[in-house]
C-alpha atoms as a PDB file:
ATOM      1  CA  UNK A   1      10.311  11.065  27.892  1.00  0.00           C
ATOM      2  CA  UNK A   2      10.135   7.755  29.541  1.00  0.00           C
ATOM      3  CA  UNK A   3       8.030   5.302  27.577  1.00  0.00           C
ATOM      4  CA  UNK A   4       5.603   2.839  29.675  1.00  0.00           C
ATOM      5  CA  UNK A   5       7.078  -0.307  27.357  1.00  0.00           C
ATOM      6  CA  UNK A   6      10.363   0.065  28.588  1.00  0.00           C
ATOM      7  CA  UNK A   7       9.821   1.151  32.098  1.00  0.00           C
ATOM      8  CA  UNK A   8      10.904  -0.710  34.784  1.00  0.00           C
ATOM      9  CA  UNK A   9       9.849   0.252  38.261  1.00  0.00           C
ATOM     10  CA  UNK A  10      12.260  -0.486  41.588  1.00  0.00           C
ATOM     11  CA  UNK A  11      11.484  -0.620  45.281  1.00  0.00           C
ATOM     12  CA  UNK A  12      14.290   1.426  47.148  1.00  0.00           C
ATOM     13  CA  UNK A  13      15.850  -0.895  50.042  1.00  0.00           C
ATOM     14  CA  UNK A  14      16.213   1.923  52.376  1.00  0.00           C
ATOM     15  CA  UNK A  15      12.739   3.957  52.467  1.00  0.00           C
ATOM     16  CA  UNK A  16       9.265   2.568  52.237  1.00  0.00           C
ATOM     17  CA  UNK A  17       8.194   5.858  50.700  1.00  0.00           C
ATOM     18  CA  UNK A  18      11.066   6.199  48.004  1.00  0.00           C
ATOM     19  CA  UNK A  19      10.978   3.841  44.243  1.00  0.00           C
ATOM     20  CA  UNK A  20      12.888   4.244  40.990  1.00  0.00           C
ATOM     21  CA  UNK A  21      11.772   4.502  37.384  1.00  0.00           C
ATOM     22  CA  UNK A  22      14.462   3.354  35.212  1.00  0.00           C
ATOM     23  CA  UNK A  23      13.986   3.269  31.552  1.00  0.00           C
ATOM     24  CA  UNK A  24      16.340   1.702  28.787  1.00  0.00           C
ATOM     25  CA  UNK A  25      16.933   5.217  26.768  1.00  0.00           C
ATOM     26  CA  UNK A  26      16.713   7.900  29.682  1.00  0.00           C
ATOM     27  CA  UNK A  27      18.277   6.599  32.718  1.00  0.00           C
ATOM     28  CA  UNK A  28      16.403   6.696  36.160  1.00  0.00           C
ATOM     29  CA  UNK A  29      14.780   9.144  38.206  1.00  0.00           C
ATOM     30  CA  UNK A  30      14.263   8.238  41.941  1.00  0.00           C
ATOM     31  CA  UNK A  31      10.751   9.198  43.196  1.00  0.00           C
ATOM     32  CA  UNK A  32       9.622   9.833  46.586  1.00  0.00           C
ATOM     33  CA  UNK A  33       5.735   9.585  47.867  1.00  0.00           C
ATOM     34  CA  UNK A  34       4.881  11.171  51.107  1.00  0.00           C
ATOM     35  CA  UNK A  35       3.341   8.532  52.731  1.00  0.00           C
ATOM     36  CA  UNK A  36       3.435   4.362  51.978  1.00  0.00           C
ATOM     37  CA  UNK A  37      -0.069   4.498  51.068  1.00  0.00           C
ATOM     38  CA  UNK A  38       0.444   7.036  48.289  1.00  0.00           C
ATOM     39  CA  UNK A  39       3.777   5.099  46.705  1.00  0.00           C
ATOM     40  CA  UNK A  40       1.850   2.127  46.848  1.00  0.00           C
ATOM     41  CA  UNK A  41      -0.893   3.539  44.478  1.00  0.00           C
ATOM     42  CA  UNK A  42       1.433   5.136  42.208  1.00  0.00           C
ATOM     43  CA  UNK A  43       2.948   1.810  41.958  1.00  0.00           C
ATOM     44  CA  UNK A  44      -0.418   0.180  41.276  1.00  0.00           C
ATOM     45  CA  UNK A  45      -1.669   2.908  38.791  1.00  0.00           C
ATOM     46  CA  UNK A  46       2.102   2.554  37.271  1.00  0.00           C
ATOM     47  CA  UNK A  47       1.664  -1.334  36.753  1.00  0.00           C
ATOM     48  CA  UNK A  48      -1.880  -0.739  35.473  1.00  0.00           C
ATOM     49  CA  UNK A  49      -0.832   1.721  32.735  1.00  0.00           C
ATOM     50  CA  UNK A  50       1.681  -1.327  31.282  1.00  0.00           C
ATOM     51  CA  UNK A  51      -0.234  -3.364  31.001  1.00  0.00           C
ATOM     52  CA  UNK A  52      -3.246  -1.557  29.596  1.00  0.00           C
ATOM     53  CA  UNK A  53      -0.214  -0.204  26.856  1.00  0.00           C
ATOM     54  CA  UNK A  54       0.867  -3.573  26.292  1.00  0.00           C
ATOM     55  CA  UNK A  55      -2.625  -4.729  26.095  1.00  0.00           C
ATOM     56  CA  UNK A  56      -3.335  -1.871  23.683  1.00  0.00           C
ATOM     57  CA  UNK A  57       0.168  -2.917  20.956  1.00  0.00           C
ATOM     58  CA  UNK A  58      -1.355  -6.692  21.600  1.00  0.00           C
ATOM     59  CA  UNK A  59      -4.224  -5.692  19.988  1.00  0.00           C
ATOM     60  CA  UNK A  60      -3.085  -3.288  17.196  1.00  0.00           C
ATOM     61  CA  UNK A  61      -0.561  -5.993  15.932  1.00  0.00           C
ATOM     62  CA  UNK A  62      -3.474  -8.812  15.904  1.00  0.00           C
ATOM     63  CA  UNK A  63      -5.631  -6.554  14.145  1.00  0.00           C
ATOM     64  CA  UNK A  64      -2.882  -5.617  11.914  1.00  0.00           C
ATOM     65  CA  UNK A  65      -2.129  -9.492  11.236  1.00  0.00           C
ATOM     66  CA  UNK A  66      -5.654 -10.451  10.344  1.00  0.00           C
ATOM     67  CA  UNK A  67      -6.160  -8.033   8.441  1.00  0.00           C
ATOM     68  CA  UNK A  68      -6.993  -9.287   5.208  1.00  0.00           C
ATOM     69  CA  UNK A  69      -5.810  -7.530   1.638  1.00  0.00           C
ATOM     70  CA  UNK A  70      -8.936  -6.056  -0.009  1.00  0.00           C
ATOM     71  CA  UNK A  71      -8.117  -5.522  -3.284  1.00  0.00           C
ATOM     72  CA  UNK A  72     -10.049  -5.314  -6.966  1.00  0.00           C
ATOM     73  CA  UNK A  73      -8.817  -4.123 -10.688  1.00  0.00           C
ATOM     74  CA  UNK A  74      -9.518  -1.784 -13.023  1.00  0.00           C
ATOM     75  CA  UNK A  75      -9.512  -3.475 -16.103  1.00  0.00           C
ATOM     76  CA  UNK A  76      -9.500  -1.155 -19.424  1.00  0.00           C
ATOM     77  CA  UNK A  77      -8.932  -1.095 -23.112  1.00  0.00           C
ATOM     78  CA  UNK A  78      -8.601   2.388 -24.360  1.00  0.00           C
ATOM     79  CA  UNK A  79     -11.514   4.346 -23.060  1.00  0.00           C
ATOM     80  CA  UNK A  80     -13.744   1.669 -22.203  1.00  0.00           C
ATOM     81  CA  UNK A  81     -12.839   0.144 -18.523  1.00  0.00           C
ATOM     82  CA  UNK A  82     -14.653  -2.041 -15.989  1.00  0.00           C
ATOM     83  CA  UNK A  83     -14.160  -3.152 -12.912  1.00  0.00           C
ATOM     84  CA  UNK A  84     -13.798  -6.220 -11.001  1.00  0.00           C
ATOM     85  CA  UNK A  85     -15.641  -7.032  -7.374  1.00  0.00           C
ATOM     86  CA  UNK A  86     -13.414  -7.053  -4.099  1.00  0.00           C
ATOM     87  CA  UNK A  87     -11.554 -10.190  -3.184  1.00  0.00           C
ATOM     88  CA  UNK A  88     -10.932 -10.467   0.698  1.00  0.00           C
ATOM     89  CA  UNK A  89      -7.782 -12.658   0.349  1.00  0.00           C
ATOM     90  CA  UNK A  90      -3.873 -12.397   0.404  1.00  0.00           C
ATOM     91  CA  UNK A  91      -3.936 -14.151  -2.892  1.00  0.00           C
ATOM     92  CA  UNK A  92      -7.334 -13.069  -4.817  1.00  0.00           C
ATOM     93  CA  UNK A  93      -8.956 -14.371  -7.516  1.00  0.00           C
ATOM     94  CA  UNK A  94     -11.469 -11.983  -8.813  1.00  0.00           C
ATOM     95  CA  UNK A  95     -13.207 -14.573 -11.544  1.00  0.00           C
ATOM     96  CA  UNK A  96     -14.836 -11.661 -13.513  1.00  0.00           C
ATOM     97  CA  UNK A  97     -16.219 -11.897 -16.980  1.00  0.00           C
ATOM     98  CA  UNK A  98     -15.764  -8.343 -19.011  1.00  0.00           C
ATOM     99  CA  UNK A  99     -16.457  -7.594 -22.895  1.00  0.00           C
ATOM    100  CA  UNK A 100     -14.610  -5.219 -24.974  1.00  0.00           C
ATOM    101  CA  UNK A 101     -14.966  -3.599 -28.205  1.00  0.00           C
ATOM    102  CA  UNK A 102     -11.725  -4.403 -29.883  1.00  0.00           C
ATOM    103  CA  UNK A 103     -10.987  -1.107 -32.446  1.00  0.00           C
ATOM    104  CA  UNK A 104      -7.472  -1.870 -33.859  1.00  0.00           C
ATOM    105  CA  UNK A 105      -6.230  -5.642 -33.578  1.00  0.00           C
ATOM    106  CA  UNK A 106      -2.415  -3.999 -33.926  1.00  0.00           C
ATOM    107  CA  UNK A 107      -2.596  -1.114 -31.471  1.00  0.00           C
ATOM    108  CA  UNK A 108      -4.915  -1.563 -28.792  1.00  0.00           C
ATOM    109  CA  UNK A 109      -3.777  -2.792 -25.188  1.00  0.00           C
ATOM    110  CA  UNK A 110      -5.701  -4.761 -22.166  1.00  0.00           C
ATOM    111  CA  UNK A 111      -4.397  -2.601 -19.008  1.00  0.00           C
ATOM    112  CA  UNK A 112      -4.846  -3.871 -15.577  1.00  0.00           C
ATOM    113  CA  UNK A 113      -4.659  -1.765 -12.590  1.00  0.00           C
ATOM    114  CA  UNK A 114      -4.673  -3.417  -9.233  1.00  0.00           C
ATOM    115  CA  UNK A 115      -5.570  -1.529  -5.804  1.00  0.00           C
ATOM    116  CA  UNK A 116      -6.634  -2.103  -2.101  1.00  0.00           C
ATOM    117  CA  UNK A 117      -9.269  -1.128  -1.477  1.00  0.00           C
ATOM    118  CA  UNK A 118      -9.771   2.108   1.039  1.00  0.00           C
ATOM    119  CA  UNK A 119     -12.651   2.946   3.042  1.00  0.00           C
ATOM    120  CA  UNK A 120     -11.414   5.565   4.768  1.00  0.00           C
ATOM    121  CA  UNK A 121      -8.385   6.530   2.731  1.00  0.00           C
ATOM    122  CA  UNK A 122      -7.861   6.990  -1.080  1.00  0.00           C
ATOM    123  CA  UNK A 123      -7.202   3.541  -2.846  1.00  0.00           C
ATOM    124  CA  UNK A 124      -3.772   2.021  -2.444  1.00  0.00           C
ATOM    125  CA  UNK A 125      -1.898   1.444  -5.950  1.00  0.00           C
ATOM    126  CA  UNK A 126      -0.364  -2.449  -6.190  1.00  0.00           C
ATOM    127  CA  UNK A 127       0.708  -2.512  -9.196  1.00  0.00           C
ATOM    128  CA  UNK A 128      -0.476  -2.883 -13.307  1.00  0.00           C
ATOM    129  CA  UNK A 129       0.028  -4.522 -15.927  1.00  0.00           C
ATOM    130  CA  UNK A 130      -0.420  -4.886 -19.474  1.00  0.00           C
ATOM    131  CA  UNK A 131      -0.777  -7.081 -22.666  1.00  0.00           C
ATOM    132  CA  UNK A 132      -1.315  -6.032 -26.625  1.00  0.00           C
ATOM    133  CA  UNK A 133      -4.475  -6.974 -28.753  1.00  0.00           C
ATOM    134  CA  UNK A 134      -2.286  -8.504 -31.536  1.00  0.00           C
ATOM    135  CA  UNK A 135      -0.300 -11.088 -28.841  1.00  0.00           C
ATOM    136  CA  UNK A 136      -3.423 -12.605 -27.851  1.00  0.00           C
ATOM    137  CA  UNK A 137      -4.842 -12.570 -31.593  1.00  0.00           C
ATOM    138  CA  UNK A 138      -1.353 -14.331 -32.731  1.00  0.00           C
ATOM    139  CA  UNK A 139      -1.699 -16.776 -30.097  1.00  0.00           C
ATOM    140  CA  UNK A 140      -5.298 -17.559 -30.493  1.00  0.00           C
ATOM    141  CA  UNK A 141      -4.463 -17.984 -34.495  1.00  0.00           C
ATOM    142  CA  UNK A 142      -1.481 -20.340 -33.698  1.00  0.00           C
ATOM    143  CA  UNK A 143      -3.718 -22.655 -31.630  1.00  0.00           C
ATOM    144  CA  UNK A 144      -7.052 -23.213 -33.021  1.00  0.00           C
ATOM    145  CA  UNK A 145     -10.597 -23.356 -30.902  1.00  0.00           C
ATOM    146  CA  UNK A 146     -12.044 -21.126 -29.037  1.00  0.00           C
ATOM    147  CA  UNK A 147     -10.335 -21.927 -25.847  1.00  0.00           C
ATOM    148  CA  UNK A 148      -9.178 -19.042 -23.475  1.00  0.00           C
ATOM    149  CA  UNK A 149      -5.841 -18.393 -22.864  1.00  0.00           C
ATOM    150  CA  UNK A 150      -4.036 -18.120 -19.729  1.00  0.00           C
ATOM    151  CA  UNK A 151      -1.490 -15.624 -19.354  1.00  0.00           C
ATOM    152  CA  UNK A 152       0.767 -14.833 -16.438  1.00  0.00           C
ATOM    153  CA  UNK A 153       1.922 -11.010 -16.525  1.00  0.00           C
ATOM    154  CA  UNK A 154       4.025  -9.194 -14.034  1.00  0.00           C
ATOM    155  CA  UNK A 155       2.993  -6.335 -12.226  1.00  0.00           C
ATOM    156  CA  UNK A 156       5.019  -2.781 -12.940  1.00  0.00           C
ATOM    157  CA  UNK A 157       5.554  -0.270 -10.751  1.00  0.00           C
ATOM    158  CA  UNK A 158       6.160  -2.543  -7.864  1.00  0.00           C
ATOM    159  CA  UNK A 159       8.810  -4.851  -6.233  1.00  0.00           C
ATOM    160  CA  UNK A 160       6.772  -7.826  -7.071  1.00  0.00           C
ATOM    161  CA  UNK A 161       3.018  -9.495  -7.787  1.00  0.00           C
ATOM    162  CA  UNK A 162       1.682 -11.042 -10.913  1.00  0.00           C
ATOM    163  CA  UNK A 163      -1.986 -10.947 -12.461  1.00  0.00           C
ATOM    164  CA  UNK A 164      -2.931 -14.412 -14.147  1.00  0.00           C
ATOM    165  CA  UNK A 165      -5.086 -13.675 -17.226  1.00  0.00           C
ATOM    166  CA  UNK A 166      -7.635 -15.928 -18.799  1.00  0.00           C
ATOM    167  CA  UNK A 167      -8.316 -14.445 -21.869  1.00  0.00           C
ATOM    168  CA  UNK A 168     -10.610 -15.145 -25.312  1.00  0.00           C
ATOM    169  CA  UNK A 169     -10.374 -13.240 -28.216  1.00  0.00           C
ATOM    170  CA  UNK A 170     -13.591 -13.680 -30.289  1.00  0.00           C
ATOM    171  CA  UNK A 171     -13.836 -11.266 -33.452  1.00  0.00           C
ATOM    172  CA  UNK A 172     -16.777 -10.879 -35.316  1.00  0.00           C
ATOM    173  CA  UNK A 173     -16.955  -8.883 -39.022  1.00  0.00           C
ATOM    174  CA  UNK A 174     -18.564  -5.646 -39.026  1.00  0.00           C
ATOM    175  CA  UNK A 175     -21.839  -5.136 -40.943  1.00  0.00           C
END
């Protein structure tokens, strides 16, 4: 085959009626039209089809820059989970306020699950992360007030990407 992108098209010096496709990965192949009229349009319809390809990638590739990531997370603590909105951004913030019932201080675990979003394809996995019950409790006891606490966790499962947590623990006495 003889791709359009690399094609290059050249007028034979001794016929009017005679031209030669020459292409990077195949070589050339020498084409004759019967009349001038005839090589002239397959030149035209030739030069048309580049750039309507080249037009085409232009396109794709913008579309593929400008794209913008749109991702969310699935934010859970044993069985109960939540959800955070979409963020359209290559570096989202997703500024979501979520409750959980806290069972065991010592074993239970905040997991967060990041994906992209996909309207026409499953969601794609970016990564998760998590942090235990009893590090945010130990670190809310060492610093007293009620202010959150910011936390900067890794993703796993992926080459890179971190979630920044801002996290309260509040813990009430059961009745």
């Amino acid at each position: 085959p003889m791709f359009l992108t690399e094609l290059r098209v050249e007028a034979d010096k001794d016929s009017d009626m005679c031209y030669t496709l020459i292409s990077g990965g195949c070589g050339e192949v020498s084409v004759m039209a019967p009349t001038i009229h005839e090589r002239n349009n397959w030149l035209k319809k030739i030069a048309i089809a580049q750039k309507h390809i080249s037009d085409t990638e232009r396109s794709i590739l913008h579309r593929q820059q400008s794209r913008m990531l749109q991702s969310f997370c699935e934010v859970s603590l044993g069985s109960q989970a939540h959800r955070t909105s979409i963020a359209t951004s290559p570096h989202p913030k997703w500024d979501s306020t979520m409750q959980f019932l806290v069972k065991s201080l010592s074993e239970d675990v905040l997991c967060i699950t990041v994906y992209e979003k996909g309207y026409f394809k499953p969601n794609e996995f970016l990564g998760r992360t998590e942090i235990k019950i009893h590090q945010i409790y130990e670190e809310s006891r060492s610093e007293p007030g009620a202010q959150p606490q910011l936390h900067k966790l890794r993703l796993h499962e992926v080459k890179s990407g971190e979630v920044i947590l801002k996290i309260s623990l509040q813990l009430f006495d059961r009745c």
